[in-house]
PDB file of N, CA and C in Angstrom:
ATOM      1  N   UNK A   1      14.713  11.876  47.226  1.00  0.00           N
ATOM      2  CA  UNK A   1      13.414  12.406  46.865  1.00  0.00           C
ATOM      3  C   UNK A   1      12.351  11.672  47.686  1.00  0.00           C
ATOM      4  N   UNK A   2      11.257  12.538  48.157  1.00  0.00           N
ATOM      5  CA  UNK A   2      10.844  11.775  49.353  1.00  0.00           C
ATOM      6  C   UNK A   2       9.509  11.551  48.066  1.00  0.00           C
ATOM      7  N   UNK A   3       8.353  10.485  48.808  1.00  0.00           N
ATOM      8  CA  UNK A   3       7.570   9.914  48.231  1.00  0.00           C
ATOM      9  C   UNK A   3       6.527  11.012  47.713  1.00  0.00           C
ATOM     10  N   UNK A   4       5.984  11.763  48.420  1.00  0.00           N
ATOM     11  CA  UNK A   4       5.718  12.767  48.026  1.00  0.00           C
ATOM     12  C   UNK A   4       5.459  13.428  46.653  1.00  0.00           C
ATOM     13  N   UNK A   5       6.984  13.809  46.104  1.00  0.00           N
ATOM     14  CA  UNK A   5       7.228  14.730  46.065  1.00  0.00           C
ATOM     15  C   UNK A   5       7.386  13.533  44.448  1.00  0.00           C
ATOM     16  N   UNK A   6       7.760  12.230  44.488  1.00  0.00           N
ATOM     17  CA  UNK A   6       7.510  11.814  43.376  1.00  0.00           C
ATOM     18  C   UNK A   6       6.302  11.738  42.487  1.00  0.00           C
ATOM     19  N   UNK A   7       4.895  11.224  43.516  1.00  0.00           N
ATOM     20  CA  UNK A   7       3.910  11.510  43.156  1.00  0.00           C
ATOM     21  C   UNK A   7       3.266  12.976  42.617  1.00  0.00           C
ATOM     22  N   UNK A   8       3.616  14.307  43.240  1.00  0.00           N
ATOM     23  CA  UNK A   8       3.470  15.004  42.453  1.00  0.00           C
ATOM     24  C   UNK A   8       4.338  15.259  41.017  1.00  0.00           C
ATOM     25  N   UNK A   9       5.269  14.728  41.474  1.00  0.00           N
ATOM     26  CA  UNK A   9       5.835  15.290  39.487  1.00  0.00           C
ATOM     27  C   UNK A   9       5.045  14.251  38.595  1.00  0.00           C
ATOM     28  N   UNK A  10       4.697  12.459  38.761  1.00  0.00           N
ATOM     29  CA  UNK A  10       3.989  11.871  38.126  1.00  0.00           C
ATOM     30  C   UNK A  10       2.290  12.592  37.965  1.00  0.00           C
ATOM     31  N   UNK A  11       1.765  13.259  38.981  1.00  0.00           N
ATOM     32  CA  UNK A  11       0.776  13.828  38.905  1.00  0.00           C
ATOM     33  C   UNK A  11       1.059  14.984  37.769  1.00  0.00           C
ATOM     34  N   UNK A  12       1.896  15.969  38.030  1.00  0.00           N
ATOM     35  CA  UNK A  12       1.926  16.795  36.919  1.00  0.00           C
ATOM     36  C   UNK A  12       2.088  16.598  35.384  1.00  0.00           C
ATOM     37  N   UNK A  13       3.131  15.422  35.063  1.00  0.00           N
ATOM     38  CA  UNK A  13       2.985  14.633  33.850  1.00  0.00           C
ATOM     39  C   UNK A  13       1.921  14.249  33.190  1.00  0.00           C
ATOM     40  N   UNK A  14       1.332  14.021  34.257  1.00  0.00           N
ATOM     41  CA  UNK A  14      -0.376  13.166  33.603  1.00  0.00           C
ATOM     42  C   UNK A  14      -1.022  13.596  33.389  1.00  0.00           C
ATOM     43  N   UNK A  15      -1.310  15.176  33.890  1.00  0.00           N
ATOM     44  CA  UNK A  15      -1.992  16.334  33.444  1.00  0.00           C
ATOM     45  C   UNK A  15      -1.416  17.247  32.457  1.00  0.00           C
ATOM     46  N   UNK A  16      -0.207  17.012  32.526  1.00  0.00           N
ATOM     47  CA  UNK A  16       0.603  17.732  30.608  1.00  0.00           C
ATOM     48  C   UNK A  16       0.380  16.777  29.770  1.00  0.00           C
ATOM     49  N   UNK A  17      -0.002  15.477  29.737  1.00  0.00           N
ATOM     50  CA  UNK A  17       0.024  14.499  28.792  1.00  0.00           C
ATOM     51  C   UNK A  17      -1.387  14.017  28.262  1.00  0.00           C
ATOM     52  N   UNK A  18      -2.113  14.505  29.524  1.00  0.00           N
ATOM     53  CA  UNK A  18      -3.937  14.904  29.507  1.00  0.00           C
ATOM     54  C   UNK A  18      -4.053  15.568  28.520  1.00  0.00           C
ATOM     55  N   UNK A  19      -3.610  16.855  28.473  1.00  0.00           N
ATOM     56  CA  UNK A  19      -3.561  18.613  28.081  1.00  0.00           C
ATOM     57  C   UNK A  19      -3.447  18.440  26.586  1.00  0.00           C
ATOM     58  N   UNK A  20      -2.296  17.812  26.436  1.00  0.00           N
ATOM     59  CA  UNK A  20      -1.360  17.463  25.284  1.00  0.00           C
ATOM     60  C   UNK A  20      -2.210  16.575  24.060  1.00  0.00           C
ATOM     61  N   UNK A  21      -2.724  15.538  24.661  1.00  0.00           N
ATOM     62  CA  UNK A  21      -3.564  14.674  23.852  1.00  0.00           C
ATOM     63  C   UNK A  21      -4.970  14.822  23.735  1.00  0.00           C
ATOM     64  N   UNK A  22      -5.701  15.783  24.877  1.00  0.00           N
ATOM     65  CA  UNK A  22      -6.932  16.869  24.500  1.00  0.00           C
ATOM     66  C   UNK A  22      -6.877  17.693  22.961  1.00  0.00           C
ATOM     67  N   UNK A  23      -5.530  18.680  22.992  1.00  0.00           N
ATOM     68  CA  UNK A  23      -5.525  19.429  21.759  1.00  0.00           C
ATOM     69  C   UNK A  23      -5.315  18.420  20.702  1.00  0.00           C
ATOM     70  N   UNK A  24      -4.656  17.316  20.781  1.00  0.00           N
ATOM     71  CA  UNK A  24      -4.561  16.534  19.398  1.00  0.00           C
ATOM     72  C   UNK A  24      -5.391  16.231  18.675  1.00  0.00           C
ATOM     73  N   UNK A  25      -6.303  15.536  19.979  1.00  0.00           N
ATOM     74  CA  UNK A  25      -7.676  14.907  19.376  1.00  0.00           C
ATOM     75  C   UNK A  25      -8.664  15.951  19.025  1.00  0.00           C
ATOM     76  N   UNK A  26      -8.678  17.250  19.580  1.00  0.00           N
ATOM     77  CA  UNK A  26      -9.193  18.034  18.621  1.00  0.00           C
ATOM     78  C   UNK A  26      -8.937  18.533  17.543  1.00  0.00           C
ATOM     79  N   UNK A  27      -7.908  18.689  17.501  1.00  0.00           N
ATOM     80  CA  UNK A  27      -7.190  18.878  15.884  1.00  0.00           C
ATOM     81  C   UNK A  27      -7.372  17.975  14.928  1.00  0.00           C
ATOM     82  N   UNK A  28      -6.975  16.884  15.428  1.00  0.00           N
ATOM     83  CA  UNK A  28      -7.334  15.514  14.106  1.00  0.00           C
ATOM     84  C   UNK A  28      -9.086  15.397  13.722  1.00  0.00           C
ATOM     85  N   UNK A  29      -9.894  15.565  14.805  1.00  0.00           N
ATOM     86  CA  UNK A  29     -11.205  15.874  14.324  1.00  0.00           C
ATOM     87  C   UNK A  29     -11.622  16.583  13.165  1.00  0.00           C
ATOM     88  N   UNK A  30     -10.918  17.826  13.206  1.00  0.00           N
ATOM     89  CA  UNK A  30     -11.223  18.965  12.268  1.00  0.00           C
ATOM     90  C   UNK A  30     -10.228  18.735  11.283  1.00  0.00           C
ATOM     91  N   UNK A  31      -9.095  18.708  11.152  1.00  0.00           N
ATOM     92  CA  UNK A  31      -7.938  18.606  10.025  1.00  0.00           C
ATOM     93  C   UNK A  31      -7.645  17.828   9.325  1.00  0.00           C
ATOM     94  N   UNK A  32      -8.250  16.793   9.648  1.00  0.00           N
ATOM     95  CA  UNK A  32      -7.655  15.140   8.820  1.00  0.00           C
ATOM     96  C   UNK A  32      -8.869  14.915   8.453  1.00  0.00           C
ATOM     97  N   UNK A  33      -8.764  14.400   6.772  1.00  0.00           N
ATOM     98  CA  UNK A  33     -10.068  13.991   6.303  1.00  0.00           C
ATOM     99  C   UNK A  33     -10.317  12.728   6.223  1.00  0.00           C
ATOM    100  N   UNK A  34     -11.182  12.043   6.692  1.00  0.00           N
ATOM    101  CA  UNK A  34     -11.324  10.794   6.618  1.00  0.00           C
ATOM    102  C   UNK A  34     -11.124   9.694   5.184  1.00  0.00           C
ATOM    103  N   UNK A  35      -9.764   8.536   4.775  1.00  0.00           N
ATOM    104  CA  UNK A  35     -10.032   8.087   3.382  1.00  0.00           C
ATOM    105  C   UNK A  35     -10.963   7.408   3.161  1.00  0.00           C
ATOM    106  N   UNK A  36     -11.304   7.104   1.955  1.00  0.00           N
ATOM    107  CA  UNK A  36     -12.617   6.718   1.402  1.00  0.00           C
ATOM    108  C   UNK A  36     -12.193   4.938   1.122  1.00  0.00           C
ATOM    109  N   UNK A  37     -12.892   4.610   1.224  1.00  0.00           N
ATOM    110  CA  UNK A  37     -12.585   2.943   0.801  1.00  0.00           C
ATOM    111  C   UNK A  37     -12.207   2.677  -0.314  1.00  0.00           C
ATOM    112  N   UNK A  38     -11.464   1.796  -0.897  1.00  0.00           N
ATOM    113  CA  UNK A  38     -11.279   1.173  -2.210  1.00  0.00           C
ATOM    114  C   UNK A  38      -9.974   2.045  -2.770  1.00  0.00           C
ATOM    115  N   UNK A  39      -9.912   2.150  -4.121  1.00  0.00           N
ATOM    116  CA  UNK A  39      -9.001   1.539  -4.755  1.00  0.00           C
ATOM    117  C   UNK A  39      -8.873   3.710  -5.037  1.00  0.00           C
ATOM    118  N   UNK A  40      -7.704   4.028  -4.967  1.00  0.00           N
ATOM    119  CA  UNK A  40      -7.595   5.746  -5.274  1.00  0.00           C
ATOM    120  C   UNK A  40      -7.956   5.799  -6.463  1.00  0.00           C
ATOM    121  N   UNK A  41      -8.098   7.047  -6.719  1.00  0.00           N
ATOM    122  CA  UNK A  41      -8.503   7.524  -8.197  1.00  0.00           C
ATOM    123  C   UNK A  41      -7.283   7.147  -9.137  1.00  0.00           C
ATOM    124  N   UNK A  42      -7.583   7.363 -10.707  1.00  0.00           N
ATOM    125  CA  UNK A  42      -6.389   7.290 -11.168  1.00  0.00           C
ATOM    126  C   UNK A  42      -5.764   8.663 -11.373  1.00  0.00           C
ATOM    127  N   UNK A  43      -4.563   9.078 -11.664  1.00  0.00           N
ATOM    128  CA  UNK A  43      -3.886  10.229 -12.070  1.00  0.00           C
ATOM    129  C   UNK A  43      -4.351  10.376 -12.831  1.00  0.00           C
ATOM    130  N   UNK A  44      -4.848  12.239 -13.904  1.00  0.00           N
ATOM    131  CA  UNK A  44      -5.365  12.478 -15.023  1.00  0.00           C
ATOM    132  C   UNK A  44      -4.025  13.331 -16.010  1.00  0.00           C
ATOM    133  N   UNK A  45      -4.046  13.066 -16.845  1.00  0.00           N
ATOM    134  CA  UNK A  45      -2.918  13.160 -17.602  1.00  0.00           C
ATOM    135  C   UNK A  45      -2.387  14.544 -17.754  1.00  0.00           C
ATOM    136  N   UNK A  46      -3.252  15.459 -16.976  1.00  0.00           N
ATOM    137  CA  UNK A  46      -3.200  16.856 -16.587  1.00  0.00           C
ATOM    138  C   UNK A  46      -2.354  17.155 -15.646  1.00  0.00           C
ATOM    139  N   UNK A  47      -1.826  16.334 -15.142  1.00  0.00           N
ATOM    140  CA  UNK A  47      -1.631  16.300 -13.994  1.00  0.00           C
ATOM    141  C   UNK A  47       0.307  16.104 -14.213  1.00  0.00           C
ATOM    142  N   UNK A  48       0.988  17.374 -13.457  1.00  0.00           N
ATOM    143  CA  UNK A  48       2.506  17.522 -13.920  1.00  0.00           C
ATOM    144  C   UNK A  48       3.120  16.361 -13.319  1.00  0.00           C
ATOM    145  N   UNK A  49       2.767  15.000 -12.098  1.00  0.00           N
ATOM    146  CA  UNK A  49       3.109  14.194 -12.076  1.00  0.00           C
ATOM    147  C   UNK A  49       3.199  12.505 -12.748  1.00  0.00           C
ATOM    148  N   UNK A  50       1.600  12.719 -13.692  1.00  0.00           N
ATOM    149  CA  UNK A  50       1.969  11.683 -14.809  1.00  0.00           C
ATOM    150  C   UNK A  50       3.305  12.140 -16.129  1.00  0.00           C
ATOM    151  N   UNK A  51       3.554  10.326 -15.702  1.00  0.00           N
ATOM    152  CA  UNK A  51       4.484  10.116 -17.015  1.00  0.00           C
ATOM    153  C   UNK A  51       4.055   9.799 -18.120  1.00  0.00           C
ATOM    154  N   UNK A  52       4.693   9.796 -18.936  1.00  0.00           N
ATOM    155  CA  UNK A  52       4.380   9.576 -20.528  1.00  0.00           C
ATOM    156  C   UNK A  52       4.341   7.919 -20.526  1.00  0.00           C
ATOM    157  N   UNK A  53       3.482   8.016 -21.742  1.00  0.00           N
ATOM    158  CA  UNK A  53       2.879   6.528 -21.853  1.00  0.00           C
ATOM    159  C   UNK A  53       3.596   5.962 -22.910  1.00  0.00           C
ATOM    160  N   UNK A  54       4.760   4.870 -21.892  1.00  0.00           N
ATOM    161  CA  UNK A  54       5.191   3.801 -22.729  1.00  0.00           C
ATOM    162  C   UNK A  54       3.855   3.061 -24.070  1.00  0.00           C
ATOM    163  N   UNK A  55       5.482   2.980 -25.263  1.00  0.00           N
ATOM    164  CA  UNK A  55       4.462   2.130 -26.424  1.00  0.00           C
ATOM    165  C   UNK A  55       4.201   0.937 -26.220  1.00  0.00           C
ATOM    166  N   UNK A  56       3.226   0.175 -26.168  1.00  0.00           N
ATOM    167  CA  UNK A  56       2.916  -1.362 -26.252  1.00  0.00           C
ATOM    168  C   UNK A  56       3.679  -2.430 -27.069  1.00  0.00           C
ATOM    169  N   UNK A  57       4.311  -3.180 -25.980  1.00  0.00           N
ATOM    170  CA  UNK A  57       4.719  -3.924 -26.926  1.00  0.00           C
ATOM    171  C   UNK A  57       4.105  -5.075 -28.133  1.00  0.00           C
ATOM    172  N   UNK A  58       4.164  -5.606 -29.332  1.00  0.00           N
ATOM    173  CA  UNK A  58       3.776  -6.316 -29.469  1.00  0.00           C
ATOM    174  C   UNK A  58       4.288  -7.560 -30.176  1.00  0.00           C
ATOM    175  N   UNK A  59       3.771  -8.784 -29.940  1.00  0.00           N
ATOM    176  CA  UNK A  59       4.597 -10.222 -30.026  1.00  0.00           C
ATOM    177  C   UNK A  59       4.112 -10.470 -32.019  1.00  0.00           C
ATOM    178  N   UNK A  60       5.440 -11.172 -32.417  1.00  0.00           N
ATOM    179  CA  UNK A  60       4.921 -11.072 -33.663  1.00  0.00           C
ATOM    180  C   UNK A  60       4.750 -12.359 -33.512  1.00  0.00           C
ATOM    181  N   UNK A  61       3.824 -13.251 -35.018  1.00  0.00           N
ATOM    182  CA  UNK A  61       3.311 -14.153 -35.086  1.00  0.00           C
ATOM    183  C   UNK A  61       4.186 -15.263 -34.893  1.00  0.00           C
ATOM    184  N   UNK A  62       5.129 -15.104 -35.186  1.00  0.00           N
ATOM    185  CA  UNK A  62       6.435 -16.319 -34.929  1.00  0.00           C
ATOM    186  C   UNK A  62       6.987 -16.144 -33.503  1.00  0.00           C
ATOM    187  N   UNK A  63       6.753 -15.322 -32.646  1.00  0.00           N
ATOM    188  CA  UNK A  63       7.141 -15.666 -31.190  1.00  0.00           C
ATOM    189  C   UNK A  63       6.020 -16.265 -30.639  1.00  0.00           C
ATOM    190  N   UNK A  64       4.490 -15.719 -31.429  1.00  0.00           N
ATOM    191  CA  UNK A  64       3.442 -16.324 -30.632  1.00  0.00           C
ATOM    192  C   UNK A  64       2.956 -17.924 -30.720  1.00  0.00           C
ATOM    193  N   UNK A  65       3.907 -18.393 -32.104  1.00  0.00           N
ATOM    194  CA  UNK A  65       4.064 -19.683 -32.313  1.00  0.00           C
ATOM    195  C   UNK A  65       4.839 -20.377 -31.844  1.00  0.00           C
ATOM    196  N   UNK A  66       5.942 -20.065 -31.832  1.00  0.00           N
ATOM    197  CA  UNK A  66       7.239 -20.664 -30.428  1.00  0.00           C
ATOM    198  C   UNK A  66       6.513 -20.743 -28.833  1.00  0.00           C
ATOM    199  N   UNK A  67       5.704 -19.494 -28.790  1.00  0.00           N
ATOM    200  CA  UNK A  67       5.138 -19.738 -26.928  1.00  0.00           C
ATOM    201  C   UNK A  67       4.268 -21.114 -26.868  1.00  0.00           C
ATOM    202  N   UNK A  68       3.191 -20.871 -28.045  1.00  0.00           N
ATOM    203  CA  UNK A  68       2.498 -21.983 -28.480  1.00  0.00           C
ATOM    204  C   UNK A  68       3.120 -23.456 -27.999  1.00  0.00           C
ATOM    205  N   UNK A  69       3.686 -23.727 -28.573  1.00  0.00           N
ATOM    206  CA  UNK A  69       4.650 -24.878 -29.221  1.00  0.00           C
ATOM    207  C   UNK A  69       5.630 -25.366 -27.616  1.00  0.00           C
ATOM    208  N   UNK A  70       6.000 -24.106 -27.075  1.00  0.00           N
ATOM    209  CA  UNK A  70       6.534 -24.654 -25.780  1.00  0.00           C
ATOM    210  C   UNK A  70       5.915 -25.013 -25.048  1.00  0.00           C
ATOM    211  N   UNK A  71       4.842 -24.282 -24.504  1.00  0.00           N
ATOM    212  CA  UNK A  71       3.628 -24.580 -23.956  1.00  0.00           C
ATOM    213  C   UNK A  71       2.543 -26.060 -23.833  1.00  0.00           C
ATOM    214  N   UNK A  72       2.948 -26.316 -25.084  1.00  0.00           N
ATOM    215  CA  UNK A  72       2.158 -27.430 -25.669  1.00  0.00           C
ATOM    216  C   UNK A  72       3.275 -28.865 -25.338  1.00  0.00           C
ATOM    217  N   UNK A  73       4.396 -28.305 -25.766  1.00  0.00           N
ATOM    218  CA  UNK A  73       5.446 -29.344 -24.974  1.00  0.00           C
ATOM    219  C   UNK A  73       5.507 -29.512 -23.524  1.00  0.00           C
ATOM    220  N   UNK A  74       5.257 -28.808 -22.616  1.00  0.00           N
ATOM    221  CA  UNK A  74       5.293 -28.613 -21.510  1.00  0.00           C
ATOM    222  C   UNK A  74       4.249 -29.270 -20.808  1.00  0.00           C
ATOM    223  N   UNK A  75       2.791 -29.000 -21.035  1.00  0.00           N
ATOM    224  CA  UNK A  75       1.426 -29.564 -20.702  1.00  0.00           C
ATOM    225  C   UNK A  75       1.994 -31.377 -21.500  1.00  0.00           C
ATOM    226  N   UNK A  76       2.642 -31.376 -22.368  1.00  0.00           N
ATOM    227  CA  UNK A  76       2.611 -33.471 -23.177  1.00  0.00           C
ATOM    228  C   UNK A  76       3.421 -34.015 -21.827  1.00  0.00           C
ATOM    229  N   UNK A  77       4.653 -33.056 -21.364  1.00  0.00           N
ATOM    230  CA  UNK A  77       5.520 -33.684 -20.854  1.00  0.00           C
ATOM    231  C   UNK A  77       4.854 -33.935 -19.220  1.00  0.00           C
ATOM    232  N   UNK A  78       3.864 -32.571 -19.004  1.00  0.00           N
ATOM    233  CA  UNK A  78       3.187 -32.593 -17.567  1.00  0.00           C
ATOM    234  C   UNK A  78       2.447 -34.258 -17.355  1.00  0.00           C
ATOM    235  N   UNK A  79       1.281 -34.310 -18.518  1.00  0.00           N
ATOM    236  CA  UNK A  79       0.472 -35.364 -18.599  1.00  0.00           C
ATOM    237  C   UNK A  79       1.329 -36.837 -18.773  1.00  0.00           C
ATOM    238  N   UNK A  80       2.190 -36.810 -19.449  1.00  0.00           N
ATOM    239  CA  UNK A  80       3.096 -37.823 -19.308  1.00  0.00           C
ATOM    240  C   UNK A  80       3.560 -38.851 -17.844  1.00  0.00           C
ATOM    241  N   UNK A  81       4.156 -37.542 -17.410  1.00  0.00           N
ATOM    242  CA  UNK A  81       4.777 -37.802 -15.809  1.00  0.00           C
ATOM    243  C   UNK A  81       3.235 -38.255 -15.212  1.00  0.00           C
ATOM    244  N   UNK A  82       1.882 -37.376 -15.560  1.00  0.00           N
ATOM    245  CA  UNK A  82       0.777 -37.932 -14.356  1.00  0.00           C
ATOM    246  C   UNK A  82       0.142 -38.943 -15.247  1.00  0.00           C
ATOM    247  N   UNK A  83       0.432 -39.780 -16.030  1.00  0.00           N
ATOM    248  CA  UNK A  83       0.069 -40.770 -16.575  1.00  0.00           C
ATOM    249  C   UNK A  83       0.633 -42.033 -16.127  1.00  0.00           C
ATOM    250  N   UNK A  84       2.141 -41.761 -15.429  1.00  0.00           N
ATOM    251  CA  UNK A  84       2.992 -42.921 -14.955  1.00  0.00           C
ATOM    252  C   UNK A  84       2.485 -43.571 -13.554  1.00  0.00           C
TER     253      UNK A  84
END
């Protein structure tokens, strides 16, 4: 392939790839909507892709006294060690 004849096929590429990325960028102008900042909306319960709303759990007074109580062991034993 003489030198030529390479430069035109790279010439023709560059003008299909010109061509090519002309129509894109006009398309994405018009078709794609720009997103909005922050945080998406939430789903409205209207909506056939929300799920049903798990029940809340809740801690009864004797687990919330055990968390207590560990907790409280945990912070004696922390201050302990930074007391040494």
């Amino acid at each position: 392939m003489a030198l030529t004849d390479i430069l035109s096929s790279i010439d023709a590429e560059i003008a299909t790839l010109t061509q090519a990325r002309a129509l894109l960028a006009a398309g994405t102008a018009v078709t794609v909507a720009k997103r909005k900042a922050g945080r998406p909306p939430k789903v409205t319960a209207s909506s056939p892709i929300a799920s049903p709303q798990k029940k809340k759990r809740v801690l009864s007074p004797e687990g919330r006294a055990r968390i207590a109580a560990a907790a409280k062991k945990r912070w004696a034993a922390k201050k302990k060690a930074a007391a040494k």
